[in-house]
Protein backbone atom coordinates (compact mmCIF):
# COMPACT_ATOMS: atom_id res chain seq x y z
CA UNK A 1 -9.27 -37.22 41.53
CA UNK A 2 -12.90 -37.20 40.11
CA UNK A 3 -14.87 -40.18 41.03
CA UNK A 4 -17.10 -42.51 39.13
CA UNK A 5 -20.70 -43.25 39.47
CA UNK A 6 -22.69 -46.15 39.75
CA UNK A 7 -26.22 -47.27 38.98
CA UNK A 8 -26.46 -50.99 40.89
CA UNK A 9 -29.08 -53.61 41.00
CA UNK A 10 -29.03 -54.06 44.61
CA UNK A 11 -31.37 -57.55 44.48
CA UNK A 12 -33.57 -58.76 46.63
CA UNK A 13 -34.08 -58.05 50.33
CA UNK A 14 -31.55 -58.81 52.71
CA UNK A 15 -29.63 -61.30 50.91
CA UNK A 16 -26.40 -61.01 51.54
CA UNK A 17 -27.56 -62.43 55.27
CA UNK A 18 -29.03 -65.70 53.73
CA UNK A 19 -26.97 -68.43 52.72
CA UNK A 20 -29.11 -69.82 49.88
CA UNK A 21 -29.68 -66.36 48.69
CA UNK A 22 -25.99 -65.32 48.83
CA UNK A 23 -25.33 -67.97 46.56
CA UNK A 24 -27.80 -66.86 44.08
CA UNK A 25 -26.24 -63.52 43.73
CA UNK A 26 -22.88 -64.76 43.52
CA UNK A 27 -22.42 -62.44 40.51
CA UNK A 28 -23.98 -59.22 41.79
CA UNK A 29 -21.64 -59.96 45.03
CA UNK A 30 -18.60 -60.23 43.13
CA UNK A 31 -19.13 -57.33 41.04
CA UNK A 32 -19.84 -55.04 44.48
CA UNK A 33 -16.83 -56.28 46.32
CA UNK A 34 -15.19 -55.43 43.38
CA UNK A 35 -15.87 -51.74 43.08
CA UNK A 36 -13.68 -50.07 46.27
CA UNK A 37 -10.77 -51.85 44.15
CA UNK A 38 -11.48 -49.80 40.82
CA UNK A 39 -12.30 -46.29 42.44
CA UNK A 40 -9.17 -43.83 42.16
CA UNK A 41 -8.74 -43.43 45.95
CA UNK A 42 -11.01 -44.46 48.93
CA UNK A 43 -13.99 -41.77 48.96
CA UNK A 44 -14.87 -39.37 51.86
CA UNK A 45 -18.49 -40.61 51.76
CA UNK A 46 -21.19 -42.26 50.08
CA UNK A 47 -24.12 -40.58 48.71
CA UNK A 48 -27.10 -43.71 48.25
CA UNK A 49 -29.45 -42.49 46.31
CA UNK A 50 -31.80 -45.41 47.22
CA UNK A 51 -34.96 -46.32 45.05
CA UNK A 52 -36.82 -46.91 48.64
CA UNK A 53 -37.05 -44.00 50.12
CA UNK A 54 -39.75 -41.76 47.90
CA UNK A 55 -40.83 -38.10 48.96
CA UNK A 56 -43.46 -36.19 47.59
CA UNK A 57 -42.67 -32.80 46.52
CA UNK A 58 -39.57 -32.11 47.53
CA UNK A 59 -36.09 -35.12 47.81
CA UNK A 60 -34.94 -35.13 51.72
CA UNK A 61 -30.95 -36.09 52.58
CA UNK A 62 -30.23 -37.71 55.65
CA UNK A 63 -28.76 -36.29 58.44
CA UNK A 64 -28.45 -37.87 61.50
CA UNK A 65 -24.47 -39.13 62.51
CA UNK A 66 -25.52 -42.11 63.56
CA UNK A 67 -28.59 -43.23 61.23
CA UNK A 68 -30.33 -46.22 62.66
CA UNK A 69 -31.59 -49.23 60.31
CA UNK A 70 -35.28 -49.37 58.19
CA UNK A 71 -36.18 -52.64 57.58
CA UNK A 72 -38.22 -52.51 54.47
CA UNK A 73 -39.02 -55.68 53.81
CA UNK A 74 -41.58 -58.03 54.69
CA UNK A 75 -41.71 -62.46 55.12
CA UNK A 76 -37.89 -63.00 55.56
CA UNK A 77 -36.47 -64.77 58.19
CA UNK A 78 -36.21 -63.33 61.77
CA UNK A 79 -32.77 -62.55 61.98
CA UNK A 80 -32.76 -60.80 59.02
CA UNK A 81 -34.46 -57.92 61.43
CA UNK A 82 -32.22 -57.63 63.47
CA UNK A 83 -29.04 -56.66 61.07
CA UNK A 84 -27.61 -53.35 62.16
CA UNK A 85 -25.01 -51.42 59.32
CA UNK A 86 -23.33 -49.35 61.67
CA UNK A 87 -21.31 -46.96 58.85
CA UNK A 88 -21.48 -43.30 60.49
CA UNK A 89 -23.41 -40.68 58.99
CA UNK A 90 -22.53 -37.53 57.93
CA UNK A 91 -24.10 -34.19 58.53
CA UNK A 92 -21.22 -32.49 56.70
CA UNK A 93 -22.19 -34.07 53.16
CA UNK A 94 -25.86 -33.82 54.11
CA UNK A 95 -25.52 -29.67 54.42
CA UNK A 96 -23.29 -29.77 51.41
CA UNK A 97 -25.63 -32.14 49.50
CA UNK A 98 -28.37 -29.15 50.56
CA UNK A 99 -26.36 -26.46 49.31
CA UNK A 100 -25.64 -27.76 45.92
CA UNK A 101 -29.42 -28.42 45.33
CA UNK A 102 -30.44 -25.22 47.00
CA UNK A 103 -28.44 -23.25 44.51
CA UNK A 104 -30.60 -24.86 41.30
CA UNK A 105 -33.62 -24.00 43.15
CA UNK A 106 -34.15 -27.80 43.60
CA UNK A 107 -36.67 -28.82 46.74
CA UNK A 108 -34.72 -30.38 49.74
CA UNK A 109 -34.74 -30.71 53.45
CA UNK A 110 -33.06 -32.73 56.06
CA UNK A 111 -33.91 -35.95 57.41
CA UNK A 112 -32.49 -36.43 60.97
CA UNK A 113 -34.33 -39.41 62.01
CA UNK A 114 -34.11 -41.24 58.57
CA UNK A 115 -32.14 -44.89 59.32
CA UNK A 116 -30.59 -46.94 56.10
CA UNK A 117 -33.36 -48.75 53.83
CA UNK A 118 -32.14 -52.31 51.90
CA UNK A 119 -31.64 -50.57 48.98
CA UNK A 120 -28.61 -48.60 50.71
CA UNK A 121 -27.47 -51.13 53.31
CA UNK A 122 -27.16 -54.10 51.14
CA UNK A 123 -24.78 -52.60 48.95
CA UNK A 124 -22.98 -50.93 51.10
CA UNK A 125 -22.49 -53.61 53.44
CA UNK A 126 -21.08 -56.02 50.40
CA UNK A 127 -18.49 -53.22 49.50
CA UNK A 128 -17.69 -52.42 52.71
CA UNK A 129 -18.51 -54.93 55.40
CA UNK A 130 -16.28 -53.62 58.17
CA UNK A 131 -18.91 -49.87 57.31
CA UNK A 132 -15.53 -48.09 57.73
CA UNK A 133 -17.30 -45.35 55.09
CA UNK A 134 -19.86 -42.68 56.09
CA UNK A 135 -23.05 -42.52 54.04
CA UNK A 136 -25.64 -40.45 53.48
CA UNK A 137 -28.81 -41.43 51.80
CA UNK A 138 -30.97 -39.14 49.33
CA UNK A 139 -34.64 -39.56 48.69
CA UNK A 140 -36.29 -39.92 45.11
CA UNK A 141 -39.57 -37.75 44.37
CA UNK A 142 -42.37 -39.17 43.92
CA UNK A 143 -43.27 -37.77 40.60
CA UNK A 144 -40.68 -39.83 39.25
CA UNK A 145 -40.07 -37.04 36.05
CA UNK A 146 -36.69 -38.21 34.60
CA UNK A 147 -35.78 -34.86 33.61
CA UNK A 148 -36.19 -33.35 36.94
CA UNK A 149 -34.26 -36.06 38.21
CA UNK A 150 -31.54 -35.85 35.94
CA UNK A 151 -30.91 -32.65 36.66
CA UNK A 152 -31.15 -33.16 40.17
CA UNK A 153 -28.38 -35.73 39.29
CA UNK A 154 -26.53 -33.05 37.62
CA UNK A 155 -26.42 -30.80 40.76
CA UNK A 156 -24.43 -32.82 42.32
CA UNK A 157 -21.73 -33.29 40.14
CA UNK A 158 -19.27 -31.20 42.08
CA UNK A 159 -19.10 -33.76 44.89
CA UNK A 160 -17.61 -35.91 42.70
CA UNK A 161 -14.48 -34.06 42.80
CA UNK A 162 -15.09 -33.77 46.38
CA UNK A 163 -13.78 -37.31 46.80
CA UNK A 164 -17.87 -38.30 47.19
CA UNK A 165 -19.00 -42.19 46.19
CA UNK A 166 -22.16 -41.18 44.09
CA UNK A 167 -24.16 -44.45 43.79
CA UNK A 168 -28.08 -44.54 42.54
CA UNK A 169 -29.77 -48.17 43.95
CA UNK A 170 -32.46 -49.77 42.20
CA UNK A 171 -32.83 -52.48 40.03
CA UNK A 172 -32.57 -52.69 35.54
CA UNK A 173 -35.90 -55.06 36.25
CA UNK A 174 -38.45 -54.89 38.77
CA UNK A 175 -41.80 -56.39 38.45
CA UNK A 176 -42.38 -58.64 41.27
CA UNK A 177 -44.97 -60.10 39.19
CA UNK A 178 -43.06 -61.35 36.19
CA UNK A 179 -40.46 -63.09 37.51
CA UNK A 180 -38.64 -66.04 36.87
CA UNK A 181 -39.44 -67.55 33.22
CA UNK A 182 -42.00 -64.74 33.23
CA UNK A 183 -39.95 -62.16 32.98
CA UNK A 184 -36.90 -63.77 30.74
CA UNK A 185 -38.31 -61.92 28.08
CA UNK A 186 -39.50 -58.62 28.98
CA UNK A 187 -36.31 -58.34 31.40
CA UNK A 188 -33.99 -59.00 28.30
CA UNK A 189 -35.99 -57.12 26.00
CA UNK A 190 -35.75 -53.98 28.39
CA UNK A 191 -32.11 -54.74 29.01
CA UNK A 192 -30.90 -54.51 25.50
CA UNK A 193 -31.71 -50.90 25.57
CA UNK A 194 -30.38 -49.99 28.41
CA UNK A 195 -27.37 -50.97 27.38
CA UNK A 196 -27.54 -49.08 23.67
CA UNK A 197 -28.91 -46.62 25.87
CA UNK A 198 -26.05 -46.49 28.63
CA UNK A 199 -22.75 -47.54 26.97
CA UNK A 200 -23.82 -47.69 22.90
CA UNK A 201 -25.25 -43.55 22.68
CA UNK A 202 -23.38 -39.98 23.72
CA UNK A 203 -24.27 -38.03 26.75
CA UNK A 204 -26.92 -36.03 25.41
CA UNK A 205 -28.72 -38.81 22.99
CA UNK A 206 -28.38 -40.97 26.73
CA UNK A 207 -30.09 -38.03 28.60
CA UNK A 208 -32.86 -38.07 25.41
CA UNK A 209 -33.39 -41.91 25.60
CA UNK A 210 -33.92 -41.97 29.42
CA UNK A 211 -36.66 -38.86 29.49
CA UNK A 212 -38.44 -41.12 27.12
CA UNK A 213 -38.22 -44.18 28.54
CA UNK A 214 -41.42 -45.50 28.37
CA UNK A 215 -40.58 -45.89 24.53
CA UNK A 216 -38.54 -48.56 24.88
CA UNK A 217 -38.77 -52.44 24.41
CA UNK A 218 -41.00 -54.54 27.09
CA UNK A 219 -40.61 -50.57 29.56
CA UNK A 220 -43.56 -51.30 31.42
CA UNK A 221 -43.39 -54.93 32.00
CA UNK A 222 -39.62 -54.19 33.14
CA UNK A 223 -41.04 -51.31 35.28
CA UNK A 224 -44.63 -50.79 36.41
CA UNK A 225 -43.85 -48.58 38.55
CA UNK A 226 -40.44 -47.00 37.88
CA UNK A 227 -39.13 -46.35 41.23
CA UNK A 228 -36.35 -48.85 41.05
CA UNK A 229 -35.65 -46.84 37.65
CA UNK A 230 -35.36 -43.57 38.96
CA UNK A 231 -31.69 -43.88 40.88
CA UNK A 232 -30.62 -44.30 37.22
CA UNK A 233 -32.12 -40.80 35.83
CA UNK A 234 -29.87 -39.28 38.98
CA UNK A 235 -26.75 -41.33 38.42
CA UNK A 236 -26.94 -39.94 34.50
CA UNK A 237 -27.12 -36.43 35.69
CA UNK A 238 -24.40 -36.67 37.82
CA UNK A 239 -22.43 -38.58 35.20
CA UNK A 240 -22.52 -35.39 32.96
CA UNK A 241 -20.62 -36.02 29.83
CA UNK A 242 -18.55 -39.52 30.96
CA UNK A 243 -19.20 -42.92 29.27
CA UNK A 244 -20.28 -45.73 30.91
CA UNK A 245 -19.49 -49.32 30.97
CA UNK A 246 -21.75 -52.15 32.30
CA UNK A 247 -19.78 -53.81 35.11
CA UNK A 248 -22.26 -56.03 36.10
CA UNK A 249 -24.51 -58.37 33.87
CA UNK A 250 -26.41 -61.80 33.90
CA UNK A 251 -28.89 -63.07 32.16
CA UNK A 252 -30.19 -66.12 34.65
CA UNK A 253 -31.10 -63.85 37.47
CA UNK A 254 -34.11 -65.14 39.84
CA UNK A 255 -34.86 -68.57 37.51
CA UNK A 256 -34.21 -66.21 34.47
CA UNK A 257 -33.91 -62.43 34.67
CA UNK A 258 -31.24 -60.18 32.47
CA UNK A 259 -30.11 -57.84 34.86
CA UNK A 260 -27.58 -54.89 34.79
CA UNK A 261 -25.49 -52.23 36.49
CA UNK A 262 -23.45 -49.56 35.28
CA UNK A 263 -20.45 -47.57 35.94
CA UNK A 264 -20.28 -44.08 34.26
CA UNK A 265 -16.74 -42.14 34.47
């Protein structure tokens, strides 16, 4: 059975470890603890395609068995340091993810020292707290091109049917400036097309919209520097042809941010 793949707004640091914070993304919590329930079996792995970990020049896959933790985040309390996600690794997806991009002449090496960023650990840990499922993370290039990254996407479509969890981390908004009231409108703005973008257009009007993102409502406001954007440009790719539905929406996020994810297949 051919599994979906998700784009997630994985929030803000480490807060699934902070009560107060917890609270505040009640909804995005909810909507990841509800995702193992609506895949068609329990996948093989996770491949986290995580919007902080960039590499120039070439994307790297991790591939050590046992990764260790990257704590990539900065003024949050102490014992938010020390949180260890001990899901295995797995060099087996990491060669395979290397062969697939190998064959479209698409830049890639190994990682064996790489541990698991926020952007892959939070989410993981809320969909699978007991980290019974191995993951492998995948780099974004720095460039940021959304074509190239789409069709990296697109490379790795196979795994799919390969009973591989395909998730790209980032976040619909991020400018750390604007938010808050700040960014209720921009956020919104930016929001509205993604979703006539994501759910309301065909696969290849979708893979259109996205190279040209900048066009859109409030882009750079949403996303001055598009890292957090880029997971989505790989999650298209590997979406190929499927719809997609937006499983996860609010619209009072951080004192007033609309913010999205999406499910494609």
């Amino acid at each position: 059975m051919r599994q979906p793949v998700y784009f997630v707004s994985h929030g803000g640091g480490p807060w699934p470890w902070m009560p107060t914070a917890k609270t505040n993304y009640a909804a995005l919590s909810a909507a990841l603890q509800g995702i193992p329930a609506a895949l068609p079996q329990a996948p093989r792995a996770i491949l986290m395609i995580s919007a902080h970990w960039i590499t120039r020049g070439q994307v790297k896959v991790s591939g050590h068995p046992q990764p260790g933790m990257v704590y990539d985040y900065h003024g949050f309390p102490a014992d938010t340091y020390d949180i260890h996600y001990t899901a295995p690794g797995s060099p087996r997806l990491a060669a395979r993810v290397q062969a697939l991009l190998d064959a479209k002449s698409i830049p890639v090496a190994e990682d064996t020292r790489r541990g698991y960023d926020h952007g892959a650990f939070v989410p993981a840990f809320v969909m699978y707290p007991l980290a019974q499922v191995p993951m492998v993370q995948l780099s974004i290039e720095a460039g940021f091109d959304p074509a190239w990254h789409h069709a990296l996407g697109a490379a790795l479509q196979p795994l799919r049917d390969e009973n591989i969890l395909i998730i790209g981390s980032g976040l619909s908004y991020h400018n750390l400036r604007m938010f808050g009231p700040a960014g209720r409108a921009p956020s919104a703005q930016f929001d509205a097309w993604l979703q006539e973008t994501l759910v309301g257009t065909a696969a290849d009007e979708r893979q259109r919209r996205l190279k040209y993102w900048e066009d859109a409502p409030a882009s750079r406001a949403a996303h001055p520097m598009e890292d957090h954007l880029v997971p989505l440009f790989i999650a298209a790719g590997a979406a190929g042809g499927d719809t997609a539905t937006c499983f996860h929406h609010e619209t009072e996020g951080s004192g007033g941010l609309t913010i999205s994810s999406f499910k494609f297949g």
